[in-house]
Protein backbone atom coordinates (compact mmCIF):
# COMPACT_ATOMS: atom_id res chain seq x y z
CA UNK A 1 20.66 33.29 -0.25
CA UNK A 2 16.79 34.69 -0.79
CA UNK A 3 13.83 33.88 0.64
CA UNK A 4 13.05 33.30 -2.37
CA UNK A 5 15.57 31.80 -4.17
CA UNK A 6 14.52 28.11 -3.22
CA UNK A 7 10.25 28.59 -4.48
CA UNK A 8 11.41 29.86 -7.30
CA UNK A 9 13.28 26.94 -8.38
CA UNK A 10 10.67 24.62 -7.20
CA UNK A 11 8.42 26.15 -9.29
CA UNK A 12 10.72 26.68 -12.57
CA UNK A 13 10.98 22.74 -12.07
CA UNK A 14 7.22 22.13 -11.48
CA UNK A 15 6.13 24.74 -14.50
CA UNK A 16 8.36 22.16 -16.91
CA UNK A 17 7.06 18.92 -15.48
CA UNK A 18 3.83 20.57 -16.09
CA UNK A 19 4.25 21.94 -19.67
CA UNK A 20 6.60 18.31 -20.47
CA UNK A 21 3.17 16.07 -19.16
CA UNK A 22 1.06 18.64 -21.37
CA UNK A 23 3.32 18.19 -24.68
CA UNK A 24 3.17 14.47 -24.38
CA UNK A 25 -0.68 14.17 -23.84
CA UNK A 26 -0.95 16.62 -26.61
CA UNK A 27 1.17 13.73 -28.88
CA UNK A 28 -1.75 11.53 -28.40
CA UNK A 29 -4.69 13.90 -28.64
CA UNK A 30 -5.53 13.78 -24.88
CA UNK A 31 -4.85 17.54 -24.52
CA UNK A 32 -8.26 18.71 -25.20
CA UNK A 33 -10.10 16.34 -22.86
CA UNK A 34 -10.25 17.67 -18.98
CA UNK A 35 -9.74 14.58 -17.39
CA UNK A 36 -5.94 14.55 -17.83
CA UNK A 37 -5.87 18.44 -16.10
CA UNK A 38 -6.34 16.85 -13.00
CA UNK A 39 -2.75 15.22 -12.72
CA UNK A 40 -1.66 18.92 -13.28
CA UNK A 41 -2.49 19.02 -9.12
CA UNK A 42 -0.60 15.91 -8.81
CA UNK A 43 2.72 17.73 -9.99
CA UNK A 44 1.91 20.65 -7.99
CA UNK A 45 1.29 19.01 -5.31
CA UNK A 46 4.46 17.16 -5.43
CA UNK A 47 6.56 20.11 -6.17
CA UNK A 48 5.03 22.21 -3.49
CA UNK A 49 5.72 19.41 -1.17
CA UNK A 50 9.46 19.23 -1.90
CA UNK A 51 9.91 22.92 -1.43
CA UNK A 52 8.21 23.20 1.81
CA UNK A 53 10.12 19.94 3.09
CA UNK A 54 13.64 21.17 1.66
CA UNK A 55 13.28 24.72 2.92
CA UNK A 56 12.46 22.92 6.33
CA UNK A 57 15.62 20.89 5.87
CA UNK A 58 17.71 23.93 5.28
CA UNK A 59 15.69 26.31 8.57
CA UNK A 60 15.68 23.04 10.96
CA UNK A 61 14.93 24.84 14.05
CA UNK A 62 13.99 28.56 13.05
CA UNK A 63 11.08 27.05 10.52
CA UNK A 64 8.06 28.78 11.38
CA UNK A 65 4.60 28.01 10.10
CA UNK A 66 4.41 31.38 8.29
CA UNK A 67 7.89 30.71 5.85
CA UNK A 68 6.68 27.37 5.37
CA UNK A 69 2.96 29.03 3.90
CA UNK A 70 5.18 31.56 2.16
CA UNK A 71 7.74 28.55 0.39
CA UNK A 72 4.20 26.64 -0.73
CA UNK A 73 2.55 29.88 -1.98
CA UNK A 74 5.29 31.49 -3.93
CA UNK A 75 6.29 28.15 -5.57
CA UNK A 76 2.76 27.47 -6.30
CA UNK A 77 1.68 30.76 -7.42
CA UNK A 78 4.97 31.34 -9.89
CA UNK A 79 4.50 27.99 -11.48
CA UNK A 80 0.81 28.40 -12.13
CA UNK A 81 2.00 31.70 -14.58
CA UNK A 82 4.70 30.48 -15.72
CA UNK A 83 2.55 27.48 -17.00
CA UNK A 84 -0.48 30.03 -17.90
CA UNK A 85 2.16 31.68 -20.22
CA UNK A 86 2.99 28.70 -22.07
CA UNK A 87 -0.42 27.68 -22.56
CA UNK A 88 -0.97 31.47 -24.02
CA UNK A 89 1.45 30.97 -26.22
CA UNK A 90 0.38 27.38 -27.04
CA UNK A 91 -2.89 28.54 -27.44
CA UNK A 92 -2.82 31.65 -29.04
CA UNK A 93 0.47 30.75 -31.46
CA UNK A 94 1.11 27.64 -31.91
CA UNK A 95 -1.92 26.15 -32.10
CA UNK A 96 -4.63 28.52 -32.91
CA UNK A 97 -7.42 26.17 -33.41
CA UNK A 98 -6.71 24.20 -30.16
CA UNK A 99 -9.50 26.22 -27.90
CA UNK A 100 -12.37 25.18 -30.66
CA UNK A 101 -11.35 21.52 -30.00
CA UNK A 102 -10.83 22.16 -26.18
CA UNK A 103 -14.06 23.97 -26.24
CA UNK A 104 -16.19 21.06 -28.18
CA UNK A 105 -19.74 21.17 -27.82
CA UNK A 106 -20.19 24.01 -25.25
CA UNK A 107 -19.57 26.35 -28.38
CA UNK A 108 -16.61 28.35 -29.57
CA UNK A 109 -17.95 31.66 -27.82
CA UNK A 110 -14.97 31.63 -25.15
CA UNK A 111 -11.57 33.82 -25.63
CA UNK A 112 -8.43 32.79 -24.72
CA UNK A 113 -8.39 35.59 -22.02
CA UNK A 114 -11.33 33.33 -20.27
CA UNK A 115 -9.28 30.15 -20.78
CA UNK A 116 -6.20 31.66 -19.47
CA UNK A 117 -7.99 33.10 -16.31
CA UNK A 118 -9.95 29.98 -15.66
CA UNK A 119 -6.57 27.97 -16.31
CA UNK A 120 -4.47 30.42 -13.36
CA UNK A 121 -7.74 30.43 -11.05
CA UNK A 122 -7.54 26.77 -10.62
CA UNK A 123 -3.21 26.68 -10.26
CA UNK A 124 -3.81 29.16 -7.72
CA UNK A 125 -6.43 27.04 -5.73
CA UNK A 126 -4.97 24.22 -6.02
CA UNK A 127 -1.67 25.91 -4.33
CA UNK A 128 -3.43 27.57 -1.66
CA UNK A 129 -5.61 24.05 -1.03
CA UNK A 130 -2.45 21.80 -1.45
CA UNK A 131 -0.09 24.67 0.74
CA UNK A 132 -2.72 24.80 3.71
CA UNK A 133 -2.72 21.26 3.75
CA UNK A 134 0.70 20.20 3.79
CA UNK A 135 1.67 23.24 6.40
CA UNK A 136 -0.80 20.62 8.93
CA UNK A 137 2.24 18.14 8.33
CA UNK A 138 5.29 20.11 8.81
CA UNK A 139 4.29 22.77 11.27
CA UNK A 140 5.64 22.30 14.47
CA UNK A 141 3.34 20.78 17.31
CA UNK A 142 1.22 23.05 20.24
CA UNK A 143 0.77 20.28 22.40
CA UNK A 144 2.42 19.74 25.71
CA UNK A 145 5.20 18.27 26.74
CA UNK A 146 5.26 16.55 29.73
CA UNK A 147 5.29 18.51 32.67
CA UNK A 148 7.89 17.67 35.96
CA UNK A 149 4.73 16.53 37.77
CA UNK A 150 4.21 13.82 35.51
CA UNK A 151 5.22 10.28 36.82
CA UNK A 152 6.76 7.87 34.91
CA UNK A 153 7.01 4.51 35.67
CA UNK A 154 8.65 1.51 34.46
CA UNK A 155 7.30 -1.75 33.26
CA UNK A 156 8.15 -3.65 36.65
CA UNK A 157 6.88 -1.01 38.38
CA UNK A 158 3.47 -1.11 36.85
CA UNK A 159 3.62 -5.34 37.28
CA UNK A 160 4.07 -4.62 41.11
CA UNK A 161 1.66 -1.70 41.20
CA UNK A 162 -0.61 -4.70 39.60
CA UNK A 163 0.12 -7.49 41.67
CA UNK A 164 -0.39 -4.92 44.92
């Protein structure tokens, strides 16, 4: 199996939650408002999480720090295009007056090109963000085990050590 086999199915499965939770906001009209974007890093987040975790399951002890950065990135980074295509298409196609509502007052100046850049500038920060942050929970510990000159003692040992 890839390296890459397991981010890329992460991220086919995060790019639909993503493009599902943007087709139902869109049924009530929240679509255009910028608020609801920010549960967008909520499914990444999640998604990213799983990947790193189940390629950690599947390594157990050859995980290293740097496959771990590579799972996050990849599934982060293929999700965030595959979701900036849709919203191209969505856009562009299917609803070609959606960036003058998105846009509202600050004008109708801006091109989809903008929207789609600014759109895959922000999935990719929020991968590297979210993907630096989780590596600090499943990256494997530097600090030192006990050494043989370490002595351990029991419970009654410390209560006489106490009483002495």
């Amino acid at each position: 199996m890839s390296k890459f086999t397991l981010p890329i199915r992460y991220a086919i499965a995060i790019s639909g939650l993503l493009i599902s939770y943007f087709l139902i906001i869109s049924l009530f009209g929240w679509h255009t408002n910028p608020l609801f974007s920010l549960f967008n890093g909520v499914i990444t987040a999640f998604g990213i999480y799983e990947a790193i975790k189940g390629y950690k399951l599947r390594k157990n002890e050859t995980f290293t720090y740097a496959d771990g950065f590579s799972v996050g990135i990849v599934t982060g980074f293929v999700a965030t295009l595959l979701f900036t295509i849709f919203f191209g298409i969505y856009a562009g196609n299917i609803v070609p007056t959606f960036l003058d509502n998105f846009m509202g007052p600050w004008g109708s100046s801006t091109s989809l090109g903008i929207i789609l850049f600014t759109v895959a500038i922000g999935g990719f920060a929020t991968t590297a963000v979210v993907t630096l942050s989780f590596m600090q929970l499943f990256k494997t510990s530097w600090n030192t085990t006990k050494s043989e000159n370490t002595t351990e003692f029991t419970s009654e040992e410390v209560v006489s050590l106490k009483e002495q």
